[in-house]
PDB file of N, CA and C in Angstrom:
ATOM      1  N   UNK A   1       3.573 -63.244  80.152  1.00  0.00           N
ATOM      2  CA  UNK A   1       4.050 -64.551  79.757  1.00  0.00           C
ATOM      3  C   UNK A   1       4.800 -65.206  80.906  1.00  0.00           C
ATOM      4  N   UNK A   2       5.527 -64.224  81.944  1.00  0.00           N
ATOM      5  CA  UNK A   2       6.493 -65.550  82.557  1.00  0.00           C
ATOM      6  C   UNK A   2       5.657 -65.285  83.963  1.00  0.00           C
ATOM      7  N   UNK A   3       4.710 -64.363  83.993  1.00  0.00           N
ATOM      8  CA  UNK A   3       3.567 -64.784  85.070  1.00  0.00           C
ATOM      9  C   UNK A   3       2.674 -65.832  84.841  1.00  0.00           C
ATOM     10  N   UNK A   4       2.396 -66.247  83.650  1.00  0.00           N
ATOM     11  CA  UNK A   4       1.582 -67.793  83.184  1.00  0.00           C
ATOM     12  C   UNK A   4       2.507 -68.795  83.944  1.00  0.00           C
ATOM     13  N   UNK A   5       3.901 -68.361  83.301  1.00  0.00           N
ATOM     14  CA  UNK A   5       4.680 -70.005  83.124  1.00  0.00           C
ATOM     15  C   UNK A   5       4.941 -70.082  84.659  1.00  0.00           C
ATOM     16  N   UNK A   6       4.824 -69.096  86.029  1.00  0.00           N
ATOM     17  CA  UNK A   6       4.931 -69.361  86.911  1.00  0.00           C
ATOM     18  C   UNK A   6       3.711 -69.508  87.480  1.00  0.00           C
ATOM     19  N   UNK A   7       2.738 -69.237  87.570  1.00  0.00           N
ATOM     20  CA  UNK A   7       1.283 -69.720  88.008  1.00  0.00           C
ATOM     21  C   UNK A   7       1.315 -71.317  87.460  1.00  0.00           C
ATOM     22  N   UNK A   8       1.408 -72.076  86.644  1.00  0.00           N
ATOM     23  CA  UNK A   8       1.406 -72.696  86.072  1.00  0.00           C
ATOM     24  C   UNK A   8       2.674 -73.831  86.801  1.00  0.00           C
ATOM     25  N   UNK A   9       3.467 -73.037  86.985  1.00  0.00           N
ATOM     26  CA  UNK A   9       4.816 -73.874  87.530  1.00  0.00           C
ATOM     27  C   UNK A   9       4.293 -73.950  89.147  1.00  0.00           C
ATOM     28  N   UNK A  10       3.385 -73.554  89.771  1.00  0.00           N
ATOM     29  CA  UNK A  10       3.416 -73.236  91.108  1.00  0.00           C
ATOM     30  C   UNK A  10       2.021 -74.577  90.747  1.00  0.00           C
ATOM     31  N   UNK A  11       1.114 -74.679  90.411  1.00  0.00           N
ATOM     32  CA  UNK A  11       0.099 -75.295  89.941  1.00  0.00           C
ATOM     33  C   UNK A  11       0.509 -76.885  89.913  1.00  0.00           C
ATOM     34  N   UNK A  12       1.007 -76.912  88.705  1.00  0.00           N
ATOM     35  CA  UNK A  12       1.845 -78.556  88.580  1.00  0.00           C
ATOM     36  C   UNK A  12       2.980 -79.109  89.691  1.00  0.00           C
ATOM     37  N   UNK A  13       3.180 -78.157  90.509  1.00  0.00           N
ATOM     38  CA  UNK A  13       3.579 -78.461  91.436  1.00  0.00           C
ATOM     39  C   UNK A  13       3.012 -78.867  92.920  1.00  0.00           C
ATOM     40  N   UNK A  14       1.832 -78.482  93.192  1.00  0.00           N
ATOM     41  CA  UNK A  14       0.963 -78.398  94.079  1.00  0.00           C
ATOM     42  C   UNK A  14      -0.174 -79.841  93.441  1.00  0.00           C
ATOM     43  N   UNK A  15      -0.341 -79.746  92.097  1.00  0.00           N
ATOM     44  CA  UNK A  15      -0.931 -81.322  91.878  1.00  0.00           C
ATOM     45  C   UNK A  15      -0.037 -82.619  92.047  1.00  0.00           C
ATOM     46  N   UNK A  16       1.430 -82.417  91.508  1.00  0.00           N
ATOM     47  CA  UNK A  16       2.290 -83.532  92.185  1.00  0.00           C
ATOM     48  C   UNK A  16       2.233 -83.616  93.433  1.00  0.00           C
ATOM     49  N   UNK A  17       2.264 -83.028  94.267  1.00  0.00           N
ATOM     50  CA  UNK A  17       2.437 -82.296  95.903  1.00  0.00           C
ATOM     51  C   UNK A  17       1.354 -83.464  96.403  1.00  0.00           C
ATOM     52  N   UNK A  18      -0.077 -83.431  96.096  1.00  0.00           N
ATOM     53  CA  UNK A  18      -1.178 -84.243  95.899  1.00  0.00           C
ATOM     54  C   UNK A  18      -1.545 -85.574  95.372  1.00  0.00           C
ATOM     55  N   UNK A  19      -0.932 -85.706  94.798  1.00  0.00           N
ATOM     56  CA  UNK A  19      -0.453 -86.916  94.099  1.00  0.00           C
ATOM     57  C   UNK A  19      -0.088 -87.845  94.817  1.00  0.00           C
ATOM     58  N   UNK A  20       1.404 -87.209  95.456  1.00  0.00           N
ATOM     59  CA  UNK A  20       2.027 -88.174  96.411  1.00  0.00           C
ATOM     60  C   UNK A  20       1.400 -88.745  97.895  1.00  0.00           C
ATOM     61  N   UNK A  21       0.674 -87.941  98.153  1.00  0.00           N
ATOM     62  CA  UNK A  21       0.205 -87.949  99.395  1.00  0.00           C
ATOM     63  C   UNK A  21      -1.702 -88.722  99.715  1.00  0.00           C
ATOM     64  N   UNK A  22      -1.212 -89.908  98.683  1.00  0.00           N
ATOM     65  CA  UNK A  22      -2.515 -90.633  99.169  1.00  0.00           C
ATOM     66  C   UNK A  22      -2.018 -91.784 100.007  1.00  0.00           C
ATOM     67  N   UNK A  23      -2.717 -93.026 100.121  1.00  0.00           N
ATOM     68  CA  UNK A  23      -2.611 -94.059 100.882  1.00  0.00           C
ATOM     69  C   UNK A  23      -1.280 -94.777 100.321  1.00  0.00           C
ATOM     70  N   UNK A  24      -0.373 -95.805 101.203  1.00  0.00           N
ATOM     71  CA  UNK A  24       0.339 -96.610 100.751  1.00  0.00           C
ATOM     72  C   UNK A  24      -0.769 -97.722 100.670  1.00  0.00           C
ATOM     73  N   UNK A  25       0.230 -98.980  99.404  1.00  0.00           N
ATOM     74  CA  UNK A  25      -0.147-100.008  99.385  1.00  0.00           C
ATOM     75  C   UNK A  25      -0.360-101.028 101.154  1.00  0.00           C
ATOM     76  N   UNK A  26       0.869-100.541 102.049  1.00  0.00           N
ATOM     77  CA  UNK A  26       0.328-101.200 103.143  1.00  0.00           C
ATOM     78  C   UNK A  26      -0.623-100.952 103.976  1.00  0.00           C
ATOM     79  N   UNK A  27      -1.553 -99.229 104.086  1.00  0.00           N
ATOM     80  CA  UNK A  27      -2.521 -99.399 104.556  1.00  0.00           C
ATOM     81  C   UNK A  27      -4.169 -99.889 104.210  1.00  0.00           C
ATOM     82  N   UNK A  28      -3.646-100.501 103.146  1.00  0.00           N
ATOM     83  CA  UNK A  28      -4.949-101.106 102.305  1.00  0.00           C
ATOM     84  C   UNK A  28      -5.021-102.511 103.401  1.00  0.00           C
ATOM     85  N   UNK A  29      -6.277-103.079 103.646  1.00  0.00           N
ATOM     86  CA  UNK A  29      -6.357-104.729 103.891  1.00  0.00           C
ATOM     87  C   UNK A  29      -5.922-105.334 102.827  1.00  0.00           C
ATOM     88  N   UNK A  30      -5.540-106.374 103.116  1.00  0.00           N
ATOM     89  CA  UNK A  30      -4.484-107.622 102.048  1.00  0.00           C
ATOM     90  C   UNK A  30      -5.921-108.213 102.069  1.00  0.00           C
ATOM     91  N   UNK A  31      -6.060-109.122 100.687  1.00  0.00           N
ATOM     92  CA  UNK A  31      -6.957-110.288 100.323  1.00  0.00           C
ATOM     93  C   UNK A  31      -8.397-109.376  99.482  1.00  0.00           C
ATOM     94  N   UNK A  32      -9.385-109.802  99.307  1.00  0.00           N
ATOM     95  CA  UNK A  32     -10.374-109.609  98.574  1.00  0.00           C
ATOM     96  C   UNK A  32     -11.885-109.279  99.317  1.00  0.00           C
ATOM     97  N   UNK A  33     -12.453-108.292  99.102  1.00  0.00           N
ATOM     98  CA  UNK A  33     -13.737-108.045 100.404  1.00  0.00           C
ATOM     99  C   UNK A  33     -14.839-108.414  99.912  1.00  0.00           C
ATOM    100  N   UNK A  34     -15.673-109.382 100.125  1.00  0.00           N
ATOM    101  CA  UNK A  34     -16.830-110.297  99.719  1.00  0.00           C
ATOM    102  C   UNK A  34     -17.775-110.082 100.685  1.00  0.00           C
ATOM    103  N   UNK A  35     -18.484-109.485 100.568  1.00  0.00           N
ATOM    104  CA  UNK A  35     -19.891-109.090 101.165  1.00  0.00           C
ATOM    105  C   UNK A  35     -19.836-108.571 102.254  1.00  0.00           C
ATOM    106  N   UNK A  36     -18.385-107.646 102.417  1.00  0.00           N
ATOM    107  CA  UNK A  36     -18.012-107.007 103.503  1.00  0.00           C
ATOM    108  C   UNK A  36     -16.953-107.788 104.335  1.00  0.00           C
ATOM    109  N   UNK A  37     -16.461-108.728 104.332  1.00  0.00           N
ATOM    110  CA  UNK A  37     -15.862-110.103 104.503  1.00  0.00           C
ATOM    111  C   UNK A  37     -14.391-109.919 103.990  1.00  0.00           C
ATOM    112  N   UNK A  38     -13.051-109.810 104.809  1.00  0.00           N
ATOM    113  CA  UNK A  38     -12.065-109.647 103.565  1.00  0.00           C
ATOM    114  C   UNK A  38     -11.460-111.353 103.602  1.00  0.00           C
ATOM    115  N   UNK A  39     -11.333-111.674 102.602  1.00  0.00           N
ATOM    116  CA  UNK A  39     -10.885-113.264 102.370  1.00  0.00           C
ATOM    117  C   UNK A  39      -8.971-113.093 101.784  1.00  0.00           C
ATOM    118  N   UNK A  40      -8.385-113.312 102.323  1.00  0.00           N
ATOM    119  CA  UNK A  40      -6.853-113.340 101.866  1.00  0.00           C
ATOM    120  C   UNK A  40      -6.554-114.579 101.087  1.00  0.00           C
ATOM    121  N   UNK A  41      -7.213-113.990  99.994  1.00  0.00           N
ATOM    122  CA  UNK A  41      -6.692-115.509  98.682  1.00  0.00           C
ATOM    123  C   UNK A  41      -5.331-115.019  98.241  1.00  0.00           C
ATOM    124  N   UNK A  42      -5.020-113.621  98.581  1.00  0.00           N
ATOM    125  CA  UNK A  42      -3.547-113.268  98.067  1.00  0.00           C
ATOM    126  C   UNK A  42      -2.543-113.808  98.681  1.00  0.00           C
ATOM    127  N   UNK A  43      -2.918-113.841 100.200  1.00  0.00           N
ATOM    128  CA  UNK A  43      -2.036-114.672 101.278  1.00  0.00           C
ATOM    129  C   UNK A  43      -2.013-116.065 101.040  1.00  0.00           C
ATOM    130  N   UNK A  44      -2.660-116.341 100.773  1.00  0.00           N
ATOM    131  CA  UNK A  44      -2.780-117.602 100.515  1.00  0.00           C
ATOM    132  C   UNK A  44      -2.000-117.952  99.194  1.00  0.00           C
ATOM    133  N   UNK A  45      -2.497-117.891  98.019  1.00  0.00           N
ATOM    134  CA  UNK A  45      -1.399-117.933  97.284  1.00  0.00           C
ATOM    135  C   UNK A  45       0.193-117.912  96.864  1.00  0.00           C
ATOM    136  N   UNK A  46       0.145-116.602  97.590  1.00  0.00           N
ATOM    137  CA  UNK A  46       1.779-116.478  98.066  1.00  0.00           C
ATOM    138  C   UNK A  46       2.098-117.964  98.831  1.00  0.00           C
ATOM    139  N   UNK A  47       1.611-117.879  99.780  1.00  0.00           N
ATOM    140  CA  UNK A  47       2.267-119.418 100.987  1.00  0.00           C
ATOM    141  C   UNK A  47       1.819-120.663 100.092  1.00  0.00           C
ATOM    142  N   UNK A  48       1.319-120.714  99.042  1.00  0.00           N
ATOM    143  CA  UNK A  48       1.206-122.199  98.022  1.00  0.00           C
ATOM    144  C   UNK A  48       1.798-121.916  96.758  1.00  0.00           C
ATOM    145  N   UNK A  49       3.386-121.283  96.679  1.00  0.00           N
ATOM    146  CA  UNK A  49       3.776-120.795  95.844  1.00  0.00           C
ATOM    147  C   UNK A  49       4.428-122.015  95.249  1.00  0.00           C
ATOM    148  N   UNK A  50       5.091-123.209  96.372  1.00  0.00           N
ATOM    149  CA  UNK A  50       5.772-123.866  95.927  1.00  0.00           C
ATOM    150  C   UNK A  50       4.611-125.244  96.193  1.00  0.00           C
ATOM    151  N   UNK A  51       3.753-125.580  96.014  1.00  0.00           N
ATOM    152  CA  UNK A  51       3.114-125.921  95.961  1.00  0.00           C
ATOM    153  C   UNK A  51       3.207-127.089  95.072  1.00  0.00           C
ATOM    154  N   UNK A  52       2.513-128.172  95.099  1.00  0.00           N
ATOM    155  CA  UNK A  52       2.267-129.604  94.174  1.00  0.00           C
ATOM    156  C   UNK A  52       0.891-129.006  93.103  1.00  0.00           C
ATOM    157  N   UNK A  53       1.601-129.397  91.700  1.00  0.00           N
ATOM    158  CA  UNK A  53       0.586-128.775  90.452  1.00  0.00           C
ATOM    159  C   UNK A  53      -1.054-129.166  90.935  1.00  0.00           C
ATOM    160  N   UNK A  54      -1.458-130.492  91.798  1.00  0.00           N
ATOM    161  CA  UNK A  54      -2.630-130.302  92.185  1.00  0.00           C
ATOM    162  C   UNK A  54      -3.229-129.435  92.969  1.00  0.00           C
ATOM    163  N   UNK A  55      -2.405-129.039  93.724  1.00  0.00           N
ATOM    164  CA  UNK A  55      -2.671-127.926  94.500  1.00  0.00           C
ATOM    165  C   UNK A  55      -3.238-126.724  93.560  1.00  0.00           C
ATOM    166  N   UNK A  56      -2.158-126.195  92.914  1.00  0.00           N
ATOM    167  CA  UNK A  56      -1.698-124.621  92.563  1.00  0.00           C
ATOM    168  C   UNK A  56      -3.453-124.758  91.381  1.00  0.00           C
ATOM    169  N   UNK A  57      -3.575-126.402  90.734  1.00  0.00           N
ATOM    170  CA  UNK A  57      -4.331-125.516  89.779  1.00  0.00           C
ATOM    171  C   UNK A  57      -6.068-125.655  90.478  1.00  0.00           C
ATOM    172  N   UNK A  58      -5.796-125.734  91.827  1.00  0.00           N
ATOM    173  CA  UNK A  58      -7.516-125.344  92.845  1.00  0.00           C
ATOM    174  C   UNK A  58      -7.481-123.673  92.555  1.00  0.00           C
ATOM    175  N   UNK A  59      -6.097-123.422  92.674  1.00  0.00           N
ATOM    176  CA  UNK A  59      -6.944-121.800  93.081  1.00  0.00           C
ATOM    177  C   UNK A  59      -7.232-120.950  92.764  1.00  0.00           C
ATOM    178  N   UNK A  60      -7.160-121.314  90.721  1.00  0.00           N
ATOM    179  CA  UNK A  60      -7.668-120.431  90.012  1.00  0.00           C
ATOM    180  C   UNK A  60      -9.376-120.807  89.961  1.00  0.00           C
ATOM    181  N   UNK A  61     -10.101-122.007  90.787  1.00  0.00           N
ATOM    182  CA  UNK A  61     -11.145-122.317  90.834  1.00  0.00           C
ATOM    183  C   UNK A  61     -11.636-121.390  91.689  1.00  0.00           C
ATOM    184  N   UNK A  62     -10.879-121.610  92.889  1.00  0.00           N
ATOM    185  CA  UNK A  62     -11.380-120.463  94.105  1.00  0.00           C
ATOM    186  C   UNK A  62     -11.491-118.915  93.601  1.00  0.00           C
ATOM    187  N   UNK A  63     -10.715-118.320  92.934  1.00  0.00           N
ATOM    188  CA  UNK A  63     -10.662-116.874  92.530  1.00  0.00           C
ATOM    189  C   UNK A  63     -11.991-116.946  91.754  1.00  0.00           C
ATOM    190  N   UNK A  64     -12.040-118.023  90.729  1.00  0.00           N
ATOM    191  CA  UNK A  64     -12.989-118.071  89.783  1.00  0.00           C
ATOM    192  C   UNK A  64     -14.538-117.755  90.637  1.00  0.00           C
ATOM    193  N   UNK A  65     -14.551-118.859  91.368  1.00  0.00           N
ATOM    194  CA  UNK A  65     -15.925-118.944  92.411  1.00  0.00           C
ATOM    195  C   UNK A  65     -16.194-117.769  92.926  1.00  0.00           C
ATOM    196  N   UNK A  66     -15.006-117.286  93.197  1.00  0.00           N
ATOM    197  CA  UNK A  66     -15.600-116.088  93.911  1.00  0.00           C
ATOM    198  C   UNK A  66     -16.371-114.505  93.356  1.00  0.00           C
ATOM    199  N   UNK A  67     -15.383-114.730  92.372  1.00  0.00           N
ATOM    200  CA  UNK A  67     -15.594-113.300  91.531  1.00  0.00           C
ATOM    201  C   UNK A  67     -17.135-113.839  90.848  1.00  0.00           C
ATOM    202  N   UNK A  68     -17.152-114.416  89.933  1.00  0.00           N
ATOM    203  CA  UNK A  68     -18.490-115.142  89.635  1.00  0.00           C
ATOM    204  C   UNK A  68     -19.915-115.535  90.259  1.00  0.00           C
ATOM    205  N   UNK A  69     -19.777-115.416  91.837  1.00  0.00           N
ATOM    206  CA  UNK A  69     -20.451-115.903  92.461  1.00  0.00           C
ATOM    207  C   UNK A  69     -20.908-117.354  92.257  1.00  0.00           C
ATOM    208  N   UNK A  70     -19.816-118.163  92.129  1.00  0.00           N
ATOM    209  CA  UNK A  70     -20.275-119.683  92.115  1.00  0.00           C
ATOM    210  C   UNK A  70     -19.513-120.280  93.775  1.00  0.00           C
ATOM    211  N   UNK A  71     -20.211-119.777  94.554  1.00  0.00           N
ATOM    212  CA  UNK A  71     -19.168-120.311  96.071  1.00  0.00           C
ATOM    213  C   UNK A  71     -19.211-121.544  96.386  1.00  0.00           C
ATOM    214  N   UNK A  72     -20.547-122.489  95.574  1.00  0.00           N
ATOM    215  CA  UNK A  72     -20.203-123.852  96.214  1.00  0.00           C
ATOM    216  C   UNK A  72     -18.794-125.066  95.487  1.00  0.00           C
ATOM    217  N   UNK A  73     -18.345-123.945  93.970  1.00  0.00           N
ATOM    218  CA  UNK A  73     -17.350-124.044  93.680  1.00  0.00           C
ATOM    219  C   UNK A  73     -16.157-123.623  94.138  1.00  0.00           C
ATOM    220  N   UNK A  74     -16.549-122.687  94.760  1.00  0.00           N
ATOM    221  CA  UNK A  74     -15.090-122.105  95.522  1.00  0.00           C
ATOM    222  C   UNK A  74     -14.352-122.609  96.682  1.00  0.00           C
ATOM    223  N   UNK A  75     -15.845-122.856  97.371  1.00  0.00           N
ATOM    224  CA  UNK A  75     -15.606-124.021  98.258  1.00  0.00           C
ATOM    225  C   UNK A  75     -14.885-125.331  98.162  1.00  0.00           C
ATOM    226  N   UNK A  76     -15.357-125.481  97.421  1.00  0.00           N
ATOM    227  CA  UNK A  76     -14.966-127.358  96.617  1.00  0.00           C
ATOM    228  C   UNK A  76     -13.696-126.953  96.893  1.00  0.00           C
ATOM    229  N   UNK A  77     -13.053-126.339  96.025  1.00  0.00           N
ATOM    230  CA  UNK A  77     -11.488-126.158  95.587  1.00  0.00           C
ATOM    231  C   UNK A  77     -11.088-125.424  96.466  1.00  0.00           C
ATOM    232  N   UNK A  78     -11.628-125.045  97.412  1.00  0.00           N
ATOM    233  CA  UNK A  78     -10.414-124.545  98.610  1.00  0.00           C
ATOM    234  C   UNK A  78     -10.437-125.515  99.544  1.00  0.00           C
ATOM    235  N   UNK A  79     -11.607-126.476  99.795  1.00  0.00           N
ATOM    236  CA  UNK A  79     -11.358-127.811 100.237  1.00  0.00           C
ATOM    237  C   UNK A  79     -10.339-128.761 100.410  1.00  0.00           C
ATOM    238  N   UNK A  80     -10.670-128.824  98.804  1.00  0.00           N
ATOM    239  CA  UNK A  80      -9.435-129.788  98.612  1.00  0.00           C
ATOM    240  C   UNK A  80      -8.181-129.247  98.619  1.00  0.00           C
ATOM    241  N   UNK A  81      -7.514-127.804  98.487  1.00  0.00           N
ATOM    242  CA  UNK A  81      -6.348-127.543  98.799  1.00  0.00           C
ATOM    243  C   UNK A  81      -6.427-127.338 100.601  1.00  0.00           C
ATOM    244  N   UNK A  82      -7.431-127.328 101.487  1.00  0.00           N
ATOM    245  CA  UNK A  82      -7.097-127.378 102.784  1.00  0.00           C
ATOM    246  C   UNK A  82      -6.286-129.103 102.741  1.00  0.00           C
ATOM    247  N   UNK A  83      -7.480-129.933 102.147  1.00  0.00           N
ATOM    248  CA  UNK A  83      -7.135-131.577 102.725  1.00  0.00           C
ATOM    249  C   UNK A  83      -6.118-131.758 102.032  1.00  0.00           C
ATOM    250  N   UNK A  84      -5.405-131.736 101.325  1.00  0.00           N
ATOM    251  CA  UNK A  84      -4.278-132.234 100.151  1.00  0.00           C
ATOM    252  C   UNK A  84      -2.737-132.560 101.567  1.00  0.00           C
ATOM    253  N   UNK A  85      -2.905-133.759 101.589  1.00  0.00           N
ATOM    254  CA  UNK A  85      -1.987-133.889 102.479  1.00  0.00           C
ATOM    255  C   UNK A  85      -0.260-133.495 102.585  1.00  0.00           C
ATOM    256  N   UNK A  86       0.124-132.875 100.959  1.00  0.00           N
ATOM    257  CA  UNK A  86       1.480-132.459 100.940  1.00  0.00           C
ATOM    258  C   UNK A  86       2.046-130.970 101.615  1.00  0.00           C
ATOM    259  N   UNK A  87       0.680-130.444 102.340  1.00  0.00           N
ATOM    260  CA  UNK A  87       1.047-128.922 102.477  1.00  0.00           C
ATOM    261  C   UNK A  87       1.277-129.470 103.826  1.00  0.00           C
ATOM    262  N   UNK A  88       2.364-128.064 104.299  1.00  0.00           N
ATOM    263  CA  UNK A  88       2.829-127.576 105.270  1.00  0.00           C
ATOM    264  C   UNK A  88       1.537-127.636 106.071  1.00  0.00           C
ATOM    265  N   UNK A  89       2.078-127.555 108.025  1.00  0.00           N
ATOM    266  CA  UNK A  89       1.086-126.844 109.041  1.00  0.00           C
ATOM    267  C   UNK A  89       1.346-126.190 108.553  1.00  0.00           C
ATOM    268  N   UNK A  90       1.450-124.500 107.983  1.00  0.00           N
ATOM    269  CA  UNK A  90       1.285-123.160 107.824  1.00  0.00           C
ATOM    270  C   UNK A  90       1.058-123.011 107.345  1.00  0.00           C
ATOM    271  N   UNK A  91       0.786-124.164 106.071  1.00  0.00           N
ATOM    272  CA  UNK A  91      -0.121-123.867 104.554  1.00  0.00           C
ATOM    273  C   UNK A  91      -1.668-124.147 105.106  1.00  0.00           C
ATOM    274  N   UNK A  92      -1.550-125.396 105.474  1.00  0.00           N
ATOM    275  CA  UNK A  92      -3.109-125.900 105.932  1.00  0.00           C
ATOM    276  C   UNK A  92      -3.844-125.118 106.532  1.00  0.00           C
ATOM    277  N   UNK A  93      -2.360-124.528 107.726  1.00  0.00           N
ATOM    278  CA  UNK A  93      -3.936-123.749 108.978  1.00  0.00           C
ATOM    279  C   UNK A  93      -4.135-122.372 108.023  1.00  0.00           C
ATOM    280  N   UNK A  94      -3.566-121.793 107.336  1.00  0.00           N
ATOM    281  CA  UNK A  94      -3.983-120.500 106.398  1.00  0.00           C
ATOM    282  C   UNK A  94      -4.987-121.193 105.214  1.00  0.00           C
ATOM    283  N   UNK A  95      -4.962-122.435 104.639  1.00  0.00           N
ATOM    284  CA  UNK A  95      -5.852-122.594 103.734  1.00  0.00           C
ATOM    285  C   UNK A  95      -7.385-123.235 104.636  1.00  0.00           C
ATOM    286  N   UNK A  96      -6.985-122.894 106.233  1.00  0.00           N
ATOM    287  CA  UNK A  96      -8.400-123.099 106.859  1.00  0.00           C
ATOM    288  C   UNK A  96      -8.746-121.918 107.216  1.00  0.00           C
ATOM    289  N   UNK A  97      -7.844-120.806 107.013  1.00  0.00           N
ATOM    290  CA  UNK A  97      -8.921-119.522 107.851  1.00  0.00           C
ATOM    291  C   UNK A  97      -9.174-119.082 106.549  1.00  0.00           C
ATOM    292  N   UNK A  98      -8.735-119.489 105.489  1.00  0.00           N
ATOM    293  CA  UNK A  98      -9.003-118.440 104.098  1.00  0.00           C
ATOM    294  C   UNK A  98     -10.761-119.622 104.126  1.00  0.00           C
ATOM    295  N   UNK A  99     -10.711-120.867 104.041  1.00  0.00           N
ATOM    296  CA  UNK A  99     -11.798-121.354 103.905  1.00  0.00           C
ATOM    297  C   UNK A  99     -13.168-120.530 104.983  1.00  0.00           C
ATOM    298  N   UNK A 100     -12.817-120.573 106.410  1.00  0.00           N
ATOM    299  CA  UNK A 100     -13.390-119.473 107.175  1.00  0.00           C
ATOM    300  C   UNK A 100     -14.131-119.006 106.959  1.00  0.00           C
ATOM    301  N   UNK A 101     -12.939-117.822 106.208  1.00  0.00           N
ATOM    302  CA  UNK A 101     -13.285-116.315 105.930  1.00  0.00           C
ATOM    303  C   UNK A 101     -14.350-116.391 104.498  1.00  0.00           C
ATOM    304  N   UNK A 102     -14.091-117.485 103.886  1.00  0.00           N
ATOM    305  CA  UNK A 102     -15.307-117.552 102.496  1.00  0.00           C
ATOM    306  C   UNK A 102     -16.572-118.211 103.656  1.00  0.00           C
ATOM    307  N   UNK A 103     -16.315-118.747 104.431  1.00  0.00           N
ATOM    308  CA  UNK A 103     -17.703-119.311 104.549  1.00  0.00           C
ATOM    309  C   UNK A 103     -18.615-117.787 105.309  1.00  0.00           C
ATOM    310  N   UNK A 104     -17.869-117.309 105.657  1.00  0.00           N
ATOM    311  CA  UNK A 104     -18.137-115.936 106.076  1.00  0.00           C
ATOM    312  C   UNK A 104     -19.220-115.213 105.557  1.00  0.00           C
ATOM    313  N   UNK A 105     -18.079-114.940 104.249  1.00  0.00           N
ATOM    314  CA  UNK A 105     -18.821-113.902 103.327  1.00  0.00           C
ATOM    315  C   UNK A 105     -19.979-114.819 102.560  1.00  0.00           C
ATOM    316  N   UNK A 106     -20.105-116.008 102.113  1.00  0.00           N
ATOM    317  CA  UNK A 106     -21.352-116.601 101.863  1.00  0.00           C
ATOM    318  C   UNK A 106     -22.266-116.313 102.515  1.00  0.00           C
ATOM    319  N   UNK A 107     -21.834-116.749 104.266  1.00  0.00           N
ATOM    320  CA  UNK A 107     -23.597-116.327 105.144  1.00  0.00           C
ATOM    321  C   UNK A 107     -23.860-115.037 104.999  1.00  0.00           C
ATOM    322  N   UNK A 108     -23.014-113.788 104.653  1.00  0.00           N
ATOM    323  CA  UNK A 108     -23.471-112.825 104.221  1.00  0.00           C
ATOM    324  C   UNK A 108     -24.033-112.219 102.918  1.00  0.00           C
ATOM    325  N   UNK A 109     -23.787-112.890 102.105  1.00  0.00           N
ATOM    326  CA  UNK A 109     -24.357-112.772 100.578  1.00  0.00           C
ATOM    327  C   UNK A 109     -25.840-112.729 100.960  1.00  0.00           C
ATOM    328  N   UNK A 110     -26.172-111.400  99.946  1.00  0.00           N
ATOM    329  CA  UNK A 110     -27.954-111.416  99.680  1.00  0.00           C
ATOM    330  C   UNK A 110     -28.532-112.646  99.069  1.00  0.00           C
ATOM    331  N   UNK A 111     -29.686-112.944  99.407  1.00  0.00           N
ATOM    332  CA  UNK A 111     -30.381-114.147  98.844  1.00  0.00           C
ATOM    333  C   UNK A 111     -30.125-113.597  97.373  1.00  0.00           C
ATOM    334  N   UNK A 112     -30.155-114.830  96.459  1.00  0.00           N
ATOM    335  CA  UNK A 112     -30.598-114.757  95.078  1.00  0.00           C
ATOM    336  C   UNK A 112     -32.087-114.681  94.766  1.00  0.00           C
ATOM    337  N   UNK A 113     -32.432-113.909  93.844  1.00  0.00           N
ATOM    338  CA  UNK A 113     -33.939-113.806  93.655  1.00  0.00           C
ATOM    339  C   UNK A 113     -34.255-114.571  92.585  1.00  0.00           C
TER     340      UNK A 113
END
């Protein structure tokens, strides 16, 4: 019996042990990987936090477009949050490389059949 409860204690200890020792959240890439393509709509978001309500409600279009595969919608609405003249330089030039990085992963998307 107290050779179980120590095999056992040596065991659950060696799976926590394992547990701990995978990746952090910071060595993951930030943003979303689209046809091999990583697009930082997370970055982006964050930096249009304070954002004008026309803004903020494009970019549940963009998430939408993307996951869905509707990109000439995704496009649209990351468009218009690049042109929207109330953002910051640091909003704009990030809502132009996030635009970029989608036009990216589009030229890489398989044809539709």
């Amino acid at each position: 019996m107290k050779l179980t409860n120590v095999v056992l204690g040596v065991l659950a200890a060696g799976a926590l042990a394992l547990a701990g020792c995978g990746k952090s959240a910071a060595d993951n890439p930030p943003g979303i990987v689209l046809n091999g393509v990583n697009v930082d709509t997370p970055k982006l978001q964050a930096a249009l936090a304070t954002a004008k309500p026309d803004v903020l409600n494009n970019l549940p279009k963009v998430s939408f477009g993307m996951r869905y595969g509707d990109y000439p919608g995704a496009l649209a609405a990351l468009q218009k949050i690049a042109d929207d003249p109330s953002l910051t330089d640091a909003q704009k030039k990030l809502a132009n490389q996030v635009l970029e990085q989608l036009k990216q992963a589009i030229a890489k998307a398989p044809p539709k059949q």
